[in-house]
Each structure stands twice: as structure tokens, then as C-alpha cells.
N, C-alpha and C. Protein backbone atom coordinates (compact mmCIF):
# COMPACT_ATOMS: atom_id res chain seq x y z
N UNK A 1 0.86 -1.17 0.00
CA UNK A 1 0.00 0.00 0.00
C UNK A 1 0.90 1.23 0.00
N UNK A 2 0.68 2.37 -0.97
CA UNK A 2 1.39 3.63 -0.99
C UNK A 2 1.18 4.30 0.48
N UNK A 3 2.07 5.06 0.57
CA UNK A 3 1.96 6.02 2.11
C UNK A 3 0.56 6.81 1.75
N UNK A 4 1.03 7.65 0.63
CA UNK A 4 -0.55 9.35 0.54
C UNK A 4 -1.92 7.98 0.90
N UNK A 5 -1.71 6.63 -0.31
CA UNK A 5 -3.51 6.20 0.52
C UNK A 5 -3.21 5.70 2.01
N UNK A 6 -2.82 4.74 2.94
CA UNK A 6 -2.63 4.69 3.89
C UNK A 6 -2.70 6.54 4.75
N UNK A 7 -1.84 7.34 4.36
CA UNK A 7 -2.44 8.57 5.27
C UNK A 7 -3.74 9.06 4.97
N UNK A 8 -4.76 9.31 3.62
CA UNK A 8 -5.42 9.23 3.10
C UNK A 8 -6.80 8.53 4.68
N UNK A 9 -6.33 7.58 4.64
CA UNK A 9 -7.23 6.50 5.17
C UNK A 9 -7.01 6.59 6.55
N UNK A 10 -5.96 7.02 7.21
CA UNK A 10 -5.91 7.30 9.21
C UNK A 10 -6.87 8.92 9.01
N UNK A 11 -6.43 9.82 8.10
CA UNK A 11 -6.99 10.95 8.11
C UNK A 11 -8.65 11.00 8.20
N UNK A 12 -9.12 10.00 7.07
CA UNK A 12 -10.58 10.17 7.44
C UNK A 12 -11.06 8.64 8.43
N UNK A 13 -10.35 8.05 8.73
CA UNK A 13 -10.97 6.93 9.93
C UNK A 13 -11.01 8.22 11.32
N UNK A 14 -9.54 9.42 11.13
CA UNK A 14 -9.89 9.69 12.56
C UNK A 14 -10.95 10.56 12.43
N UNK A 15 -11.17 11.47 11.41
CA UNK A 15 -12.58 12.60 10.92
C UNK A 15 -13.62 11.91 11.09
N UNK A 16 -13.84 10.62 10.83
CA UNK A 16 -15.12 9.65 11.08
C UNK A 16 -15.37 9.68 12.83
N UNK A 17 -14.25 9.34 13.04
CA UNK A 17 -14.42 9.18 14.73
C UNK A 17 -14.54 10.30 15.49
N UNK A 18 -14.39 11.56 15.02
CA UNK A 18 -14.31 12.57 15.94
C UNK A 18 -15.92 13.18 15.68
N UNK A 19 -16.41 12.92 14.42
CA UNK A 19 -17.83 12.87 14.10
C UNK A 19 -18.55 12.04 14.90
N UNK A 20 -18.04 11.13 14.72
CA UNK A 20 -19.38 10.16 16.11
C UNK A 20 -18.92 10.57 17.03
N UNK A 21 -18.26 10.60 17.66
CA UNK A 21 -18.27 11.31 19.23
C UNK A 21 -19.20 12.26 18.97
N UNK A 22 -19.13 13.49 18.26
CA UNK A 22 -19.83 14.49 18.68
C UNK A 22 -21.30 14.48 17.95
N UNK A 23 -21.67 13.50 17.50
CA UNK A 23 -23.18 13.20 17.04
C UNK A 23 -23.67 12.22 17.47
N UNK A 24 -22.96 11.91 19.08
CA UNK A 24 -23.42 10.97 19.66
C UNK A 24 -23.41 11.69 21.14
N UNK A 25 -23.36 13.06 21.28
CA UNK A 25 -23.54 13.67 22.17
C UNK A 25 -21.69 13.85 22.92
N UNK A 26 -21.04 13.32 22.90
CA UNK A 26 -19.79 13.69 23.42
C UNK A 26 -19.37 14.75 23.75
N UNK A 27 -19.80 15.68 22.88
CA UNK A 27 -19.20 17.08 23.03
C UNK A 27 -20.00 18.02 23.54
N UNK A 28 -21.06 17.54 23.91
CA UNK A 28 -22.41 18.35 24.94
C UNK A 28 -22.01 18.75 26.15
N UNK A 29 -22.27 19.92 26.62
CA UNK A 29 -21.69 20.25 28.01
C UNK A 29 -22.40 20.15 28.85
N UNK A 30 -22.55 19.96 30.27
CA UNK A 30 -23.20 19.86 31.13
C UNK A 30 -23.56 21.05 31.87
N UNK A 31 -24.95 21.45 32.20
CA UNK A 31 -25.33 22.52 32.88
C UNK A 31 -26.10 21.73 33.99
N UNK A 32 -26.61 22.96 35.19
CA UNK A 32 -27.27 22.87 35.99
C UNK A 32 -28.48 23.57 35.73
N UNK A 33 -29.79 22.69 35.71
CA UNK A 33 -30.82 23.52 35.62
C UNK A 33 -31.45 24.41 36.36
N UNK A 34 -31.16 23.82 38.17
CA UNK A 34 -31.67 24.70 39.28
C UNK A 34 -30.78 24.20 40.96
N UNK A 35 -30.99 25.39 41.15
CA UNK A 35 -30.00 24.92 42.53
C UNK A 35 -30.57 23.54 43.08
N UNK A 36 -31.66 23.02 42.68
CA UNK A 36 -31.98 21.69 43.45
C UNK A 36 -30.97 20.21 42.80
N UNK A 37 -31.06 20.41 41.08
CA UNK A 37 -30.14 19.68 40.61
C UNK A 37 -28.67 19.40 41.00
N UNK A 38 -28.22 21.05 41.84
CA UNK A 38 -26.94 21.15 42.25
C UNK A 38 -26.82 20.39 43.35
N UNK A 39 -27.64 20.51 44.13
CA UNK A 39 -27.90 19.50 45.56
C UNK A 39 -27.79 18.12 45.39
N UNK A 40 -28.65 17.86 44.51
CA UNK A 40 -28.92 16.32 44.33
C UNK A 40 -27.55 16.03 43.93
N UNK A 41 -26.73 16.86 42.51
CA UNK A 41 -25.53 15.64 42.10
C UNK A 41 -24.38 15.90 43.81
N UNK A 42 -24.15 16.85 44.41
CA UNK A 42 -23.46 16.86 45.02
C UNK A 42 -23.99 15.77 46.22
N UNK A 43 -25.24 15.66 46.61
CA UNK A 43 -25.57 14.26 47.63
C UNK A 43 -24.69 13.26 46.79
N UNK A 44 -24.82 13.04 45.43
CA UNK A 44 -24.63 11.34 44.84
C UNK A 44 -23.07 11.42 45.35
N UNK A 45 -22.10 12.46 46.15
CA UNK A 45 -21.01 12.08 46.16
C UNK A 45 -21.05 12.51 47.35
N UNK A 46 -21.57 13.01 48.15
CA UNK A 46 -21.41 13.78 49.70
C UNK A 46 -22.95 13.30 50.42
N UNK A 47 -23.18 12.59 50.49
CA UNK A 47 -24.56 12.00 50.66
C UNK A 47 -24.92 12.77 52.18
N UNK A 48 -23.69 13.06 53.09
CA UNK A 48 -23.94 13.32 54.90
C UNK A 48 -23.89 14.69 54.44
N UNK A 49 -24.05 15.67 53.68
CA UNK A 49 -23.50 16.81 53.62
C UNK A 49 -24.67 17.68 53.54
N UNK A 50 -24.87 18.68 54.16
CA UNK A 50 -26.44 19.24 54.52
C UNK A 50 -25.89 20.78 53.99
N UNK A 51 -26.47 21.15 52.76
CA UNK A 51 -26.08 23.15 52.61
C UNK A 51 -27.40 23.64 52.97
N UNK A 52 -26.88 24.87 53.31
CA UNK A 52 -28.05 25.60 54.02
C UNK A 52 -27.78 26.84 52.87
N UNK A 53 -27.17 27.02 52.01
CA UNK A 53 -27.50 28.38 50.90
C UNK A 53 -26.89 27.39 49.59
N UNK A 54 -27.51 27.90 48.31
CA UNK A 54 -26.69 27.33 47.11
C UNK A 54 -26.83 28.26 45.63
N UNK A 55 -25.38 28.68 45.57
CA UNK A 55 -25.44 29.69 44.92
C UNK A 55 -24.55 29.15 42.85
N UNK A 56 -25.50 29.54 42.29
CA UNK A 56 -25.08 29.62 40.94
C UNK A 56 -24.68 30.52 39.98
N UNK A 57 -23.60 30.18 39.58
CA UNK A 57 -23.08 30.94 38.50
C UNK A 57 -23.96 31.14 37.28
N UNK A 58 -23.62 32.66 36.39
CA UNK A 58 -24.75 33.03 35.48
C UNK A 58 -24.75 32.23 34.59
N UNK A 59 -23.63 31.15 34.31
CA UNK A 59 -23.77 30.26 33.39
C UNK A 59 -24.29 29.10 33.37
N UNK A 60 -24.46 29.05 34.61
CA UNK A 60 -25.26 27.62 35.26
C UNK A 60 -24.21 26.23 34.98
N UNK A 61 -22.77 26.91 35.34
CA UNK A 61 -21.83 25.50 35.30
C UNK A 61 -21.23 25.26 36.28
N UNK A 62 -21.63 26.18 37.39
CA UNK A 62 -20.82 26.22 38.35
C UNK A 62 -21.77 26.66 39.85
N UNK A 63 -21.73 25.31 40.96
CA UNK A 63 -22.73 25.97 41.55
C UNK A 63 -21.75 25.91 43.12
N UNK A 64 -22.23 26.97 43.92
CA UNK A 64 -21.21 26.95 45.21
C UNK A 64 -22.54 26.56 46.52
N UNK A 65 -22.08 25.70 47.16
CA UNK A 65 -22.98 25.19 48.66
C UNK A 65 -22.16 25.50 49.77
N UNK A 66 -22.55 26.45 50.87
CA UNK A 66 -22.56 26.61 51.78
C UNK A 66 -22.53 25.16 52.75
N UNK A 67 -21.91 24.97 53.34
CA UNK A 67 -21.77 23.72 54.36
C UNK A 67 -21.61 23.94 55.63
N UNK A 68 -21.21 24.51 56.30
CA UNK A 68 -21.25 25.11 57.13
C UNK A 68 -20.14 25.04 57.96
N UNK A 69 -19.30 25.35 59.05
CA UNK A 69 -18.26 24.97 59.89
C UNK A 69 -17.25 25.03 58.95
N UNK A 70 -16.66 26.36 58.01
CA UNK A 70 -15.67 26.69 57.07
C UNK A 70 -15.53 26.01 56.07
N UNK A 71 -16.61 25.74 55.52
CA UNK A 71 -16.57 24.75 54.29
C UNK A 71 -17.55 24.92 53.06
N UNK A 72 -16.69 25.38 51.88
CA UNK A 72 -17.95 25.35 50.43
C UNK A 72 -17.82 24.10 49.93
N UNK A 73 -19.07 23.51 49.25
CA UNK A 73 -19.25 22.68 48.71
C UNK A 73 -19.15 23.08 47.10
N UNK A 74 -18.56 22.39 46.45
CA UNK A 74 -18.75 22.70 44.73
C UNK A 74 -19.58 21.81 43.60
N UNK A 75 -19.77 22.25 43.10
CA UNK A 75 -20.42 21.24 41.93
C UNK A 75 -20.07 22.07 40.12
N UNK A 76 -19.50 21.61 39.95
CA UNK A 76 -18.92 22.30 38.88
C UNK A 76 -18.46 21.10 37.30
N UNK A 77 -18.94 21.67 36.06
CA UNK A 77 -19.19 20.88 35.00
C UNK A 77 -18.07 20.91 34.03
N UNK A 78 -17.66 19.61 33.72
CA UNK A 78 -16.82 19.41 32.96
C UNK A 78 -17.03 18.85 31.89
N UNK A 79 -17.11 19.33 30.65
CA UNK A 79 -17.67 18.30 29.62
C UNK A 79 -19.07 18.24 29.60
N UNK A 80 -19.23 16.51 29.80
CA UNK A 80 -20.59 16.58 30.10
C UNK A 80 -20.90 15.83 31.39
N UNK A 81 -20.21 15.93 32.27
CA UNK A 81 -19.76 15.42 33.65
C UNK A 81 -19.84 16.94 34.95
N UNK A 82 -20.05 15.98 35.79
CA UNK A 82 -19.85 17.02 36.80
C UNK A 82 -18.98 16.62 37.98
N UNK A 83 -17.70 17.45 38.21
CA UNK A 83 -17.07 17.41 39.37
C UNK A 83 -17.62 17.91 40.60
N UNK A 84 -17.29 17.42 42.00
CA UNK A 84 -17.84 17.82 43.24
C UNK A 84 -16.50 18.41 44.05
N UNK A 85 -16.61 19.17 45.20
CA UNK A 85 -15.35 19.13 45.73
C UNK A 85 -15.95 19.94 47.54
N UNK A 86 -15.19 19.43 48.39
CA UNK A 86 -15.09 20.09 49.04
C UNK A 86 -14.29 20.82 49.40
N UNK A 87 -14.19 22.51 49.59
CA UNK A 87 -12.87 23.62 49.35
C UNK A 87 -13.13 23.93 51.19
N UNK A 88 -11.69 24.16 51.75
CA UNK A 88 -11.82 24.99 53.37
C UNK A 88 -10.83 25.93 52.98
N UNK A 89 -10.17 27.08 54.00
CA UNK A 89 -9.41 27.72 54.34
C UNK A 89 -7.90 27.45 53.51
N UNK A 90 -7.83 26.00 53.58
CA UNK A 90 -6.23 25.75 53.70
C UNK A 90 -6.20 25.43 52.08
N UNK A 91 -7.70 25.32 51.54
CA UNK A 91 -7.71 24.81 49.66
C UNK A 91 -7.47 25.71 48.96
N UNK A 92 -8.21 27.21 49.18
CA UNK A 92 -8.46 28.20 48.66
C UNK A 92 -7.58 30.11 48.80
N UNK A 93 -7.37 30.32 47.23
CA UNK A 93 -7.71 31.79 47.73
C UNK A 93 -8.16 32.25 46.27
N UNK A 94 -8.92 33.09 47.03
CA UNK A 94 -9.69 33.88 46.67
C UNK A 94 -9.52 35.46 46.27
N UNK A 95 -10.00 35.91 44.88
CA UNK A 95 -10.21 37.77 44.90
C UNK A 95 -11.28 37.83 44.13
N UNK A 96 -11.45 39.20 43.97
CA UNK A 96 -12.20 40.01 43.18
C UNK A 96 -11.92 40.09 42.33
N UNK A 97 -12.83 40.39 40.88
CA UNK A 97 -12.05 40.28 39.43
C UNK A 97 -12.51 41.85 39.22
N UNK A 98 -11.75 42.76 38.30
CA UNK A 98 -12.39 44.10 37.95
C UNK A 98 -13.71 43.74 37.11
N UNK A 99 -14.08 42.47 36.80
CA UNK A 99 -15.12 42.91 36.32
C UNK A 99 -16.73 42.43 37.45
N UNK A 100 -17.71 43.21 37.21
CA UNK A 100 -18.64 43.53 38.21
C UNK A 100 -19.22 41.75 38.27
N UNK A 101 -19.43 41.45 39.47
CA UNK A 101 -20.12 40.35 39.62
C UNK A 101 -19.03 38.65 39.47
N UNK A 102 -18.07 38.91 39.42
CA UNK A 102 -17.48 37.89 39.39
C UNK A 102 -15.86 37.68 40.23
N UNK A 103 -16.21 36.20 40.92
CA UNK A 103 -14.77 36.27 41.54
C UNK A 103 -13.60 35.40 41.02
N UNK A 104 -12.16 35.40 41.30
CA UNK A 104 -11.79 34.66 40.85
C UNK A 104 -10.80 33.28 41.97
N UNK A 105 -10.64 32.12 41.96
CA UNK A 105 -10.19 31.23 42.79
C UNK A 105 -9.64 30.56 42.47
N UNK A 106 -8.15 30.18 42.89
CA UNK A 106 -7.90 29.18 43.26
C UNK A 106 -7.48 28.14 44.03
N UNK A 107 -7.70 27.15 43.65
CA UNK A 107 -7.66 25.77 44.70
C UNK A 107 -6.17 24.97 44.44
N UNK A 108 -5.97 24.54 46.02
CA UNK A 108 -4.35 23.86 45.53
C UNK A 108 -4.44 22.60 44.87
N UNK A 109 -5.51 22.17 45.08
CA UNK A 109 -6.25 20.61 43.90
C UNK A 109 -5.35 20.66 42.85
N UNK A 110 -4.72 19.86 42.27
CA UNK A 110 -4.16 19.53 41.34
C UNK A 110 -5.28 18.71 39.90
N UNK A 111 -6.06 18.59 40.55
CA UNK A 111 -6.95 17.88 39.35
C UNK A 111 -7.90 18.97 38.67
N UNK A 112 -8.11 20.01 39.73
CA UNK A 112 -8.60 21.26 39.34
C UNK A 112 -8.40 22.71 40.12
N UNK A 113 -7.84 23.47 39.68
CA UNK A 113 -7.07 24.79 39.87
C UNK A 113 -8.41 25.90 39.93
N UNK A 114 -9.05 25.61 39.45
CA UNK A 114 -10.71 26.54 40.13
C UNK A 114 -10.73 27.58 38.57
N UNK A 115 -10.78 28.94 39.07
CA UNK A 115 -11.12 29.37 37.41
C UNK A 115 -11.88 30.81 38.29
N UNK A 116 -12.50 31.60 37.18
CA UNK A 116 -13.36 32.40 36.78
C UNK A 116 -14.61 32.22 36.67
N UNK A 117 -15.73 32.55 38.62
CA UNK A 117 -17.13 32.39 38.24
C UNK A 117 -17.60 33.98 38.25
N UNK A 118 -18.65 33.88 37.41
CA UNK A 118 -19.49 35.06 36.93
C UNK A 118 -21.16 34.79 37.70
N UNK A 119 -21.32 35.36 38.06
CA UNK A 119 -22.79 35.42 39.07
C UNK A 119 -23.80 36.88 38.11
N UNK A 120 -24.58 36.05 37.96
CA UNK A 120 -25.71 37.17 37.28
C UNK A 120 -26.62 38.01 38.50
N UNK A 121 -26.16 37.65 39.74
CA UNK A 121 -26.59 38.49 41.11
C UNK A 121 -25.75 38.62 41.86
N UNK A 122 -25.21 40.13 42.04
CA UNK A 122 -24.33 40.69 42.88
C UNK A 122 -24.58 40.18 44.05
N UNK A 123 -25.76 39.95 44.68
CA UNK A 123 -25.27 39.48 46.15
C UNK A 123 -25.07 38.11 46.13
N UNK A 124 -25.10 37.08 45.42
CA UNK A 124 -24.46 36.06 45.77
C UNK A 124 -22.97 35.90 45.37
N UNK A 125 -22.55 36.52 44.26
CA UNK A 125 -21.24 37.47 44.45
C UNK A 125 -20.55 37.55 45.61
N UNK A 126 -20.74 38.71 45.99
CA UNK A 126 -20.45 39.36 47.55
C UNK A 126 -20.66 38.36 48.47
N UNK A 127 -21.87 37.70 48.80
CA UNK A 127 -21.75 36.86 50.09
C UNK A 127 -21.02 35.41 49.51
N UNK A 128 -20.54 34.97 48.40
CA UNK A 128 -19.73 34.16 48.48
C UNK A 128 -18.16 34.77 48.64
N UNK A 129 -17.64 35.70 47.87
CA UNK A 129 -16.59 36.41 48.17
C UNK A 129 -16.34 36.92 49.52
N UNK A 130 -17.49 37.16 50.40
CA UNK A 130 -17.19 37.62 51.87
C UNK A 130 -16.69 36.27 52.93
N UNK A 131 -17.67 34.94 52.23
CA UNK A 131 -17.30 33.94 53.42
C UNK A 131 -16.20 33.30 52.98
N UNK A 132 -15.58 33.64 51.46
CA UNK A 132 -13.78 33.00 51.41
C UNK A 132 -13.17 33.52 51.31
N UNK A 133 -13.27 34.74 51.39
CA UNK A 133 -12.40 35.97 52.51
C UNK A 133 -12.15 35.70 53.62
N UNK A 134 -13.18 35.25 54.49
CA UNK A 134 -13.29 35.36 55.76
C UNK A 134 -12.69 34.31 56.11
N UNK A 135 -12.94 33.36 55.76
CA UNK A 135 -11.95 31.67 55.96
C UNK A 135 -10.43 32.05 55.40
N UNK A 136 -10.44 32.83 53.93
CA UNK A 136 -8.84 33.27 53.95
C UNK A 136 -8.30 33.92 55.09
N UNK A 137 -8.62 35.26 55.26
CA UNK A 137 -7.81 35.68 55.86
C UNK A 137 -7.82 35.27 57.15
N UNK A 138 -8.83 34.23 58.19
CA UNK A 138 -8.70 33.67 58.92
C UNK A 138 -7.21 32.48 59.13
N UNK A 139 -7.20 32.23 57.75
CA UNK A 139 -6.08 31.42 57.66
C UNK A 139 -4.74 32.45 57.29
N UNK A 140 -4.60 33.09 56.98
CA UNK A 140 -3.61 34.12 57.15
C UNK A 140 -3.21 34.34 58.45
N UNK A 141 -4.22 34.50 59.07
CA UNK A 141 -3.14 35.13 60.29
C UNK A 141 -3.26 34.25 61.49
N UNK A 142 -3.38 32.74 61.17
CA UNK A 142 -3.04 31.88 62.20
C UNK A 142 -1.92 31.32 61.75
């Protein structure tokens, strides 16, 4: 067999395959429809874990749970998967981004480094930025 047909032929076996993946849904991303969905996937991995606030990003990929006793809960979408995490004091830091409504974090997680959330409501903004502040700089100055 010549090389050009043999390359010819890996070129469209892999164009075939990267087509079914994504017309077989592969490349679909995962959202959250409502803070209750956020609850539920984070039980399927934290089942003892009780939030008392649950706050979503404007994109609905990223949702933050209050846990209580210095601890956010995460639920955050990858693909078409969703990661969970629990973040404290010693995981996180945290700022403000110049732009309005969004903070930025990161986590010492090596599997995930955190990112850029955008909140379509300033106060869940602010009261998430105030309570990992407050766990930061708590951990600052012990």
C-alpha cells in the first residue's frame, strides 16, 4: 500500500471518529438547571453533607454550597460530567475580578485549579466572596 492512501485512510478513519463522538452527544456540556439539581448531584457524592445556601453561577456550570463549619461545597461541569469538591481555608484563595459580579479562585487541587465564576446576582457574588475571605484571611493570620 502507498503512504498518501494509507495517510489518506488514518486521516478520514480519525474525521469519522471525531464525528461520532460528537453526534453521539460527546461534546455536549453539562449545565445545571436549578440549585436543586446542584444539591442532588453533590448528595450522589457527599450524601452526609447538609447546605443551608446554594449559589449559581450566570452560566449555570458552576454551583457553590454553603456547608457550614468553614466549608464550600462545589459542583462544577466538565464536559458533560460534573465534578464535586469540598474547598476549606487551607484549599483556597480567593479575589475580586475588575469585572462587576465575578470572583476569581484558586484551589491547591491539582486535578482542578478553580477558574473564573461570573454570578448574574451581585449578592451572591459578595456573600460568596465575603465567606472566602473570611476563611482566607482567617487562615492568614493563624
Amino acid at each position: 500500500m502507498s503512504l498518501p492512501v494509507l495517510v489518506a485512510i488514518v486521516v478520514l478513519g480519525i474525521a469519522l471518529s471525531v464525528a461520532a463522538v460528537h453526534f453521539t452527544g460527546g461534546s455536549k456540556t453539562a449545565t445545571l438547571a436549578d440549585p436543586h439539581q446542584a444539591l442532588r448531584r453533590f448528595a450522589e457524592d457527599f450524601p452526609d453533607e447538609a447546605a443551608t445556601a446554594i449559589r449559581l453561577t450566570a452560566n449555570t456550570k458552576t454551583a457553590f454550597l454553603d456547608l457550614g463549619r468553614g466549608r464550600t461545597g462545589i459542583v462544577h461541569s466538565i464536559g458533560d460530567c460534573f465534578l464535586t469538591r469540598i474547598v476549606t481555608a487551607a484549599d483556597v484563595s480567593v479575589s475580586s475580578s475588575d469585572e462587576a459580579n465575578t470572583i476569581l479562585m484558586r484551589l491547591t487541587d491539582f486535578t482542578w485549579k478553580g477558574g473564573r465564576f461570573h454570578f448574574a446576582n451581585a449578592g451572591d457574588a459578595q456573600a460568596l466572596l465575603k465567606a472566602l475571605e473570611a476563611r482566607h484571611a482567617a487562615k492568614e493570620a493563624a
